[in-house]
C-alpha atoms as a PDB file:
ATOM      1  CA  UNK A   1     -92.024 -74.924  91.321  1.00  0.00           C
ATOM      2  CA  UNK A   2     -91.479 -76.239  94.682  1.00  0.00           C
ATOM      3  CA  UNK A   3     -93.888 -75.122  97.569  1.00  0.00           C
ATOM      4  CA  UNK A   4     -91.239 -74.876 100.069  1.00  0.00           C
ATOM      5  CA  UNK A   5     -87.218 -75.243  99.657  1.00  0.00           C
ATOM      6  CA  UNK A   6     -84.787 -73.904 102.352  1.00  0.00           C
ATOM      7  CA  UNK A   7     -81.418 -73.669 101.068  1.00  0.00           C
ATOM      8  CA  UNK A   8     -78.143 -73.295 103.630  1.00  0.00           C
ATOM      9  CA  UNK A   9     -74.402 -73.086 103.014  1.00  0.00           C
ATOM     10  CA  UNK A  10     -72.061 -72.540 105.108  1.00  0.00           C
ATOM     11  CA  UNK A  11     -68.905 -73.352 107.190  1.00  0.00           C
ATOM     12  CA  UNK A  12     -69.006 -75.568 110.060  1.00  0.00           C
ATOM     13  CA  UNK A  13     -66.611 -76.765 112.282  1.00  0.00           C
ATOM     14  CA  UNK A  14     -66.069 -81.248 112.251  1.00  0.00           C
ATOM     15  CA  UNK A  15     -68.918 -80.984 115.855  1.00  0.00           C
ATOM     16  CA  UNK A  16     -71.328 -78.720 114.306  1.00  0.00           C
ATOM     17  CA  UNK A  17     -71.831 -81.236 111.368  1.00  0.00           C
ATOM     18  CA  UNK A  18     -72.068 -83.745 113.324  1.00  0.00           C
ATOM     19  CA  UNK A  19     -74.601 -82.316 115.860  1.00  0.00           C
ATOM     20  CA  UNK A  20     -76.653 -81.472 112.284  1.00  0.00           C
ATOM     21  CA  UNK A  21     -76.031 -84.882 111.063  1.00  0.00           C
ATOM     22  CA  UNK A  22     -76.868 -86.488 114.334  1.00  0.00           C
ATOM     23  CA  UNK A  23     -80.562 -84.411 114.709  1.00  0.00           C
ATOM     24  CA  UNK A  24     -81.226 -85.543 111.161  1.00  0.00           C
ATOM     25  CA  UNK A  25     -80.469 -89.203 112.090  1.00  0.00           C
ATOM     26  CA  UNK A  26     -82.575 -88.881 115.359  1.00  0.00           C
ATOM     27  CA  UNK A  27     -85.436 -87.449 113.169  1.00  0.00           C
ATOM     28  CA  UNK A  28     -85.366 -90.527 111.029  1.00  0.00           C
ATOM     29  CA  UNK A  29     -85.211 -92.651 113.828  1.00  0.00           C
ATOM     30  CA  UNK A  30     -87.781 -91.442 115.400  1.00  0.00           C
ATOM     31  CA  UNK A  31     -90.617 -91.108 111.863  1.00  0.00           C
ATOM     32  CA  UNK A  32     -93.290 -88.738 112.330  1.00  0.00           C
ATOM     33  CA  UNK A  33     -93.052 -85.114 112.540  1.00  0.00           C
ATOM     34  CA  UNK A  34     -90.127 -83.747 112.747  1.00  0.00           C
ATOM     35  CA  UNK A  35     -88.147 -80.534 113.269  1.00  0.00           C
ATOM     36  CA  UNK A  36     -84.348 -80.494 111.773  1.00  0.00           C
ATOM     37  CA  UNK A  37     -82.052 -77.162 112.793  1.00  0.00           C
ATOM     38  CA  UNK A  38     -81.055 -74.632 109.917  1.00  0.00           C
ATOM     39  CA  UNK A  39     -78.851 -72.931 112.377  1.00  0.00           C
ATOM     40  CA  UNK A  40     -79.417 -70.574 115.343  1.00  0.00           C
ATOM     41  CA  UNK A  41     -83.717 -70.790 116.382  1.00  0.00           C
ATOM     42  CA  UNK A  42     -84.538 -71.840 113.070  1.00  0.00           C
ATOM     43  CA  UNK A  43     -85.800 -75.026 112.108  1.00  0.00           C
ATOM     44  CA  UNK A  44     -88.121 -76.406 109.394  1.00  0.00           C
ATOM     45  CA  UNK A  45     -90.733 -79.141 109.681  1.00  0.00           C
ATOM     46  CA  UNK A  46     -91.085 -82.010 108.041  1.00  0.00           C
ATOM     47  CA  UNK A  47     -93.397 -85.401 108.532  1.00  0.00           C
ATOM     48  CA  UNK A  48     -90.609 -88.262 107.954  1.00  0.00           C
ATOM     49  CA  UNK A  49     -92.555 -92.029 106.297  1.00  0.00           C
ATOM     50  CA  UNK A  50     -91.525 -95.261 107.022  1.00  0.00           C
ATOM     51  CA  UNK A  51     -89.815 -95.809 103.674  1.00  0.00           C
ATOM     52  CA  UNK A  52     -87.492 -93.136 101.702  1.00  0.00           C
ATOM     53  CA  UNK A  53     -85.786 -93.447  99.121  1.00  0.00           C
ATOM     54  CA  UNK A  54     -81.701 -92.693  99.422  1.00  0.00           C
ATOM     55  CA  UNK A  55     -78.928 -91.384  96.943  1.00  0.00           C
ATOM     56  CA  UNK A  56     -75.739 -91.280  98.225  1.00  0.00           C
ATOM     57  CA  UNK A  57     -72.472 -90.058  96.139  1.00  0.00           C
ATOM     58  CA  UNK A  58     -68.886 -89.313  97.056  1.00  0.00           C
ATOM     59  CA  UNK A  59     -66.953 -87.778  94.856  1.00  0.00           C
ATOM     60  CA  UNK A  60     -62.715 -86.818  95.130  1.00  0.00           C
ATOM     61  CA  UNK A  61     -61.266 -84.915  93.041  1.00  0.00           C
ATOM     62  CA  UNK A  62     -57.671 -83.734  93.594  1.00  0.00           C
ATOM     63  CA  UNK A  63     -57.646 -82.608  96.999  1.00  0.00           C
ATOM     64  CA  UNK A  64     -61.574 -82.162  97.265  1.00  0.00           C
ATOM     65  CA  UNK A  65     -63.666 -84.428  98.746  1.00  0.00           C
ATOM     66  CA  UNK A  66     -67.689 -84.011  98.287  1.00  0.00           C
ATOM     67  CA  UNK A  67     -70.432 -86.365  99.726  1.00  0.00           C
ATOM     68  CA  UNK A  68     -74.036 -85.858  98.749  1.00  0.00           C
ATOM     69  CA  UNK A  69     -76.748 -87.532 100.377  1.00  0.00           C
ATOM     70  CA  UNK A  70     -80.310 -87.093  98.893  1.00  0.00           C
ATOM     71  CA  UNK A  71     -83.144 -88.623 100.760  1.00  0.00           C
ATOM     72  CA  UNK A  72     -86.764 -87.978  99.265  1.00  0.00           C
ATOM     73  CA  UNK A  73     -90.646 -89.217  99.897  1.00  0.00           C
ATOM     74  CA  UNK A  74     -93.730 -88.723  98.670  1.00  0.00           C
ATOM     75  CA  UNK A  75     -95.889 -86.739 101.138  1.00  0.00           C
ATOM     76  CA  UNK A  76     -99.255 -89.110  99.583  1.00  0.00           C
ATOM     77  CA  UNK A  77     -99.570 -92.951 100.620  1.00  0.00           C
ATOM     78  CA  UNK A  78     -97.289 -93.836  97.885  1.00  0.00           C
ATOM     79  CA  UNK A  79     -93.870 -95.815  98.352  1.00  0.00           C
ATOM     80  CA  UNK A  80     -90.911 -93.893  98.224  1.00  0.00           C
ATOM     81  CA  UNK A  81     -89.812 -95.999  95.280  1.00  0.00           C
ATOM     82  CA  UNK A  82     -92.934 -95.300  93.139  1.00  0.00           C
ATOM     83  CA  UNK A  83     -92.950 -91.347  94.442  1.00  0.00           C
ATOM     84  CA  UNK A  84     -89.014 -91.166  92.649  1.00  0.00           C
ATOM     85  CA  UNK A  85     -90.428 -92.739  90.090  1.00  0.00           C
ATOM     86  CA  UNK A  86     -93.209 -90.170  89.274  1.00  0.00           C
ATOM     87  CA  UNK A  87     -91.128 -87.552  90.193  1.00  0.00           C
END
């Protein structure tokens, strides 16, 4: 079981991703903590490492497109690469 996970769908106009996608890309940047938006005054947390490991997918199928990005690290002095491994 997961000690935290903050789950959010919804509808968002072509800006509003953007503005997500562009706090999330500033929060990288930057390393450290961090605080990414969930919408409205809500925000979660997170402490960002020098090295993460990516997955990145697009998939179209008929007239759907869907892009997943997973981005993951291991919270103890391990590499990203060897936390994905373990986990």
């Amino acid at each position: 079981m997961a000690d935290v996970k903050v789950e959010r769908t919804e509808s968002l106009s072509r800006d509003e991703a953007a503005a997500w996608l562009h706090a999330l890309s500033t929060a990288l940047a930057k390393g450290g903590d961090v605080k990414l938006p969930l919408g409205g005054a809500a925000s979660v947390g997170v402490n960002v490492p020098d090295q993460v490991h990516a997955e990145f997918e697009i998939e179209v199928d008929g007239d759907r497109v869907e892009i997943e990005l997973e981005l993951s690290w291991s919270t103890t002095a391990l590499t990203a690469d060897e936390a994905w491994e373990e986990g």
